[in-house]
N, C-alpha and C. Protein backbone atom coordinates (compact mmCIF):
# COMPACT_ATOMS: atom_id res chain seq x y z
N UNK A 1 11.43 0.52 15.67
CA UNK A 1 11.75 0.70 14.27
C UNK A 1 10.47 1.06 13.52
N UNK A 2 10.37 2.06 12.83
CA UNK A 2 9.29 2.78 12.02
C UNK A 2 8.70 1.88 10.96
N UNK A 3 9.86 1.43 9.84
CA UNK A 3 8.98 0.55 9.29
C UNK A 3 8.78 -1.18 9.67
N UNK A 4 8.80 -1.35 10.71
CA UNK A 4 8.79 -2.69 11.28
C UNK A 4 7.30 -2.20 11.51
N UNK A 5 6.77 -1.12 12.46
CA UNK A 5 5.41 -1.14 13.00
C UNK A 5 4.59 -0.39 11.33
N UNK A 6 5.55 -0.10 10.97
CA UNK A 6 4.37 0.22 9.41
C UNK A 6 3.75 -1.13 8.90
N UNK A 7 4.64 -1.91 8.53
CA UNK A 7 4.86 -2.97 7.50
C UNK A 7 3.79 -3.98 9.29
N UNK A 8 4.08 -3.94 9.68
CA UNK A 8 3.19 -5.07 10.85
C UNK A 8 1.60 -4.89 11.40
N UNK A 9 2.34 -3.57 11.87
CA UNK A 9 0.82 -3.24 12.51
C UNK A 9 -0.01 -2.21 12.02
N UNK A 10 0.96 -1.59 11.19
CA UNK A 10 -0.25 -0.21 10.33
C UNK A 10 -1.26 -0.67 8.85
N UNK A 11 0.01 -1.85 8.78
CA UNK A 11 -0.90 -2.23 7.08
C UNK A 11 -1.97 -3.52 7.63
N UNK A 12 -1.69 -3.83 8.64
CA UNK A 12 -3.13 -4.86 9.26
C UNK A 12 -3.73 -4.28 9.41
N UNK A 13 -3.77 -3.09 10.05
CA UNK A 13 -4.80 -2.28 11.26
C UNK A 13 -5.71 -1.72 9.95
N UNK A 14 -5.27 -0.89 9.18
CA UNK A 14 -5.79 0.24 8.43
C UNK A 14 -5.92 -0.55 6.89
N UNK A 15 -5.37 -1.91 6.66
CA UNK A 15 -5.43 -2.24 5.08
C UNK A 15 -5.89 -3.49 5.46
N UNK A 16 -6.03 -4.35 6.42
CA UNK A 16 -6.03 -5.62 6.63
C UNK A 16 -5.62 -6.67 5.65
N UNK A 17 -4.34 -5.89 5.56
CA UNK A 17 -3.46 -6.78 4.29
C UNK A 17 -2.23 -7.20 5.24
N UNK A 18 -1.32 -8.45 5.24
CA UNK A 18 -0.02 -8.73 5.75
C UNK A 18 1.17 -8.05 4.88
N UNK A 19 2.32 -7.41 5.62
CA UNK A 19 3.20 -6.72 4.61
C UNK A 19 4.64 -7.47 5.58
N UNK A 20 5.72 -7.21 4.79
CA UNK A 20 7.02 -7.40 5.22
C UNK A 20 7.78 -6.04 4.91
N UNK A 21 9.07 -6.18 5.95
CA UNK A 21 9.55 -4.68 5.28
C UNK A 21 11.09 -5.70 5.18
N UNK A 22 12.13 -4.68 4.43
CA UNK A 22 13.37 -5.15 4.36
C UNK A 22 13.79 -3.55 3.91
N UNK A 23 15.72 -3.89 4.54
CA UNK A 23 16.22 -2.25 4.21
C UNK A 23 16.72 -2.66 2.90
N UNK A 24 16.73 -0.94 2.58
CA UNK A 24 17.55 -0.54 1.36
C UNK A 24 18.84 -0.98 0.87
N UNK A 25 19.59 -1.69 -0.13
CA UNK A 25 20.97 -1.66 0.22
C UNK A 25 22.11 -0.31 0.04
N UNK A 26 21.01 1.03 0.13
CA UNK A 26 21.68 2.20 0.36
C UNK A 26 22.19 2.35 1.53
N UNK A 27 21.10 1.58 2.93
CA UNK A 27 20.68 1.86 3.84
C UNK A 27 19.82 3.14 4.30
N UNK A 28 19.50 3.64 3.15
CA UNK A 28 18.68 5.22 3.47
C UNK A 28 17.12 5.18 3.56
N UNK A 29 16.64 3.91 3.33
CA UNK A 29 15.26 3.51 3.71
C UNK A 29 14.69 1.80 3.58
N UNK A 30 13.59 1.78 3.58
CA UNK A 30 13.01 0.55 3.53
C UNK A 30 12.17 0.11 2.03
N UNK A 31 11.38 -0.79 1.65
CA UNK A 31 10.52 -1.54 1.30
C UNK A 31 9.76 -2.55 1.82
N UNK A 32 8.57 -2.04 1.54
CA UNK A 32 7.78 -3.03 2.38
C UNK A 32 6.81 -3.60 1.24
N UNK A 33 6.70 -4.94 1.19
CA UNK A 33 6.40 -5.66 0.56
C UNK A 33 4.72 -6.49 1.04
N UNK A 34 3.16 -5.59 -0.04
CA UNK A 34 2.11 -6.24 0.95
C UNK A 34 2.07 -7.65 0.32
N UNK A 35 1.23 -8.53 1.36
CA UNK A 35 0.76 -10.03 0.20
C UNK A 35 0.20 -10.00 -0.46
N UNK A 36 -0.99 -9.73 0.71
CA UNK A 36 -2.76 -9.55 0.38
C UNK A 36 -3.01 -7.80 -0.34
N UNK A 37 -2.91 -7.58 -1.15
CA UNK A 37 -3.15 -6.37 -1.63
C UNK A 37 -4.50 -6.28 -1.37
N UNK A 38 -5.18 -5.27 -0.92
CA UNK A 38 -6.41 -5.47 -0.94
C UNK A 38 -7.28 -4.58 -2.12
N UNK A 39 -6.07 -3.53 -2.97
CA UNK A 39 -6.56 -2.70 -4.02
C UNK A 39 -6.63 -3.75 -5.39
N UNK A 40 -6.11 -4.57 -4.74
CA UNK A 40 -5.55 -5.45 -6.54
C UNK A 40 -7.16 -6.66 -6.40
N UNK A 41 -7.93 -7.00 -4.94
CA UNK A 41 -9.04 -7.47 -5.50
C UNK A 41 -10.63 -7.22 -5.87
N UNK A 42 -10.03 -5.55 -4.96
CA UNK A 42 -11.63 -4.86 -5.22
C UNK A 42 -11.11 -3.67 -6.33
N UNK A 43 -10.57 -3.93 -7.11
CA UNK A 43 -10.48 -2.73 -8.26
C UNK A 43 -10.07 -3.39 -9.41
N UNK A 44 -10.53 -2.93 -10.20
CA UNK A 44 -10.59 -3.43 -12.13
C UNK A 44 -10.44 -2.14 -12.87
N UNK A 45 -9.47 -2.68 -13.35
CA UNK A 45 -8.88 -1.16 -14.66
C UNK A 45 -9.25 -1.63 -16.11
N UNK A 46 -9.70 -0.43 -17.01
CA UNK A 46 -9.60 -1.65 -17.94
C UNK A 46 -8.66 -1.73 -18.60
N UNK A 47 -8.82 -2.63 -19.82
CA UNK A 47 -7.33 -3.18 -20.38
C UNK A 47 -6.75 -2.02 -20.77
N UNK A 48 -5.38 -1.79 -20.78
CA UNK A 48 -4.59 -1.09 -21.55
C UNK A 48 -4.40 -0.08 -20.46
N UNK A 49 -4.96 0.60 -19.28
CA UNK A 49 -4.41 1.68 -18.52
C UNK A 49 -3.21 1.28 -17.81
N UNK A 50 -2.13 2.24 -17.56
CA UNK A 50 -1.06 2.04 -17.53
C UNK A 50 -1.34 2.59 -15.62
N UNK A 51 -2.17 2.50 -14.77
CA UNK A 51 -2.49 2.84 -13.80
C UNK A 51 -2.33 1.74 -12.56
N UNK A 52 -1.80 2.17 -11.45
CA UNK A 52 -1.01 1.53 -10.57
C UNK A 52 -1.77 2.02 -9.24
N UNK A 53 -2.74 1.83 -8.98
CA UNK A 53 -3.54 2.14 -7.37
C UNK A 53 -2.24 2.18 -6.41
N UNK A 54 -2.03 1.03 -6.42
CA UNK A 54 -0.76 0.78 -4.98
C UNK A 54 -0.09 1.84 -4.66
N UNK A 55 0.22 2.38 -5.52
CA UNK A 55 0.94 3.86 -5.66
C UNK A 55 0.16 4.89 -4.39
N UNK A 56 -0.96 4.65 -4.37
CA UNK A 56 -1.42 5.47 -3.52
C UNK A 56 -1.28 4.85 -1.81
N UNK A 57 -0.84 3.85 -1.65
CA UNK A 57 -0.48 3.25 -0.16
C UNK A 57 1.05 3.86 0.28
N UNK A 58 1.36 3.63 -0.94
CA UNK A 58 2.91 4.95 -0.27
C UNK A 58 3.12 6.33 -0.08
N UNK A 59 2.11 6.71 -0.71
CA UNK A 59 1.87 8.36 -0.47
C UNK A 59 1.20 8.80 1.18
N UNK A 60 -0.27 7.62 1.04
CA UNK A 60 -0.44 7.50 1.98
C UNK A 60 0.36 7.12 3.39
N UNK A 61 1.22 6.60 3.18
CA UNK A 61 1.93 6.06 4.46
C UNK A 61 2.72 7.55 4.83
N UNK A 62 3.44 8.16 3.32
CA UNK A 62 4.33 9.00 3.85
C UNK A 62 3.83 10.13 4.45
N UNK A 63 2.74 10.40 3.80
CA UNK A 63 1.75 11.46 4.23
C UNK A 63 1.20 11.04 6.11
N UNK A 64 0.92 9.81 6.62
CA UNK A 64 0.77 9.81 8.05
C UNK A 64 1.66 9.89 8.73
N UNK A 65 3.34 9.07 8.15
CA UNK A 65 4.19 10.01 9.20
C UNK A 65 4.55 10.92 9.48
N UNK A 66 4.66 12.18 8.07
CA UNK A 66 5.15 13.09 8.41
C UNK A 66 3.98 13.91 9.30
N UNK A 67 2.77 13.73 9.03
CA UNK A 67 1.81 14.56 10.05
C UNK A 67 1.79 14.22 11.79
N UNK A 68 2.27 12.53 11.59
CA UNK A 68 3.21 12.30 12.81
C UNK A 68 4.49 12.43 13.60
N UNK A 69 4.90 13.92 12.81
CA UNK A 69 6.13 14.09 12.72
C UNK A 69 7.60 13.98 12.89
N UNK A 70 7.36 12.67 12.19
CA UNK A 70 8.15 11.89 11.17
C UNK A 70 9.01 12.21 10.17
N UNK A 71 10.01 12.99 10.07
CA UNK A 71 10.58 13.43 9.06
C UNK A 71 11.94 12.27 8.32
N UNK A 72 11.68 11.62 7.37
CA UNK A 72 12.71 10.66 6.90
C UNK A 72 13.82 11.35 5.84
């Protein structure tokens, strides 16, 4: 299962953060849920930006499978 080894072994390996995944109740994909964010303790925004780092761990993810060709 794709996001079982995302959410287990890709976000340890490459984020050394713990994640969980759970399906959609579309069933047409997942969420994966990290603990340890590791953007939320080495980054400071300042007040008032409406800016969301994390955002970039899902781009990233989608961006390695499909070059693993991965098409969801």
């Amino acid at each position: 299962m794709t996001a079982e080894a995302v959410s287990k072994t890709g976000m340890k390996m490459f984020l050394n953060a713990t994640a969980t995944h759970e399906a959609l109740p579309e069933g047409d994909g997942y969420e994966i849920h990290i603990k340890n964010n590791p953007l939320t303790s080495h980054l400071e925004l300042p007040p008032g930006m409406p800016l969301v780092y994390s955002n970039v761990i899902g781009g990233c993810v989608q961006g390695c499978l499909k070059s693993a060709g991965w098409e969801g």
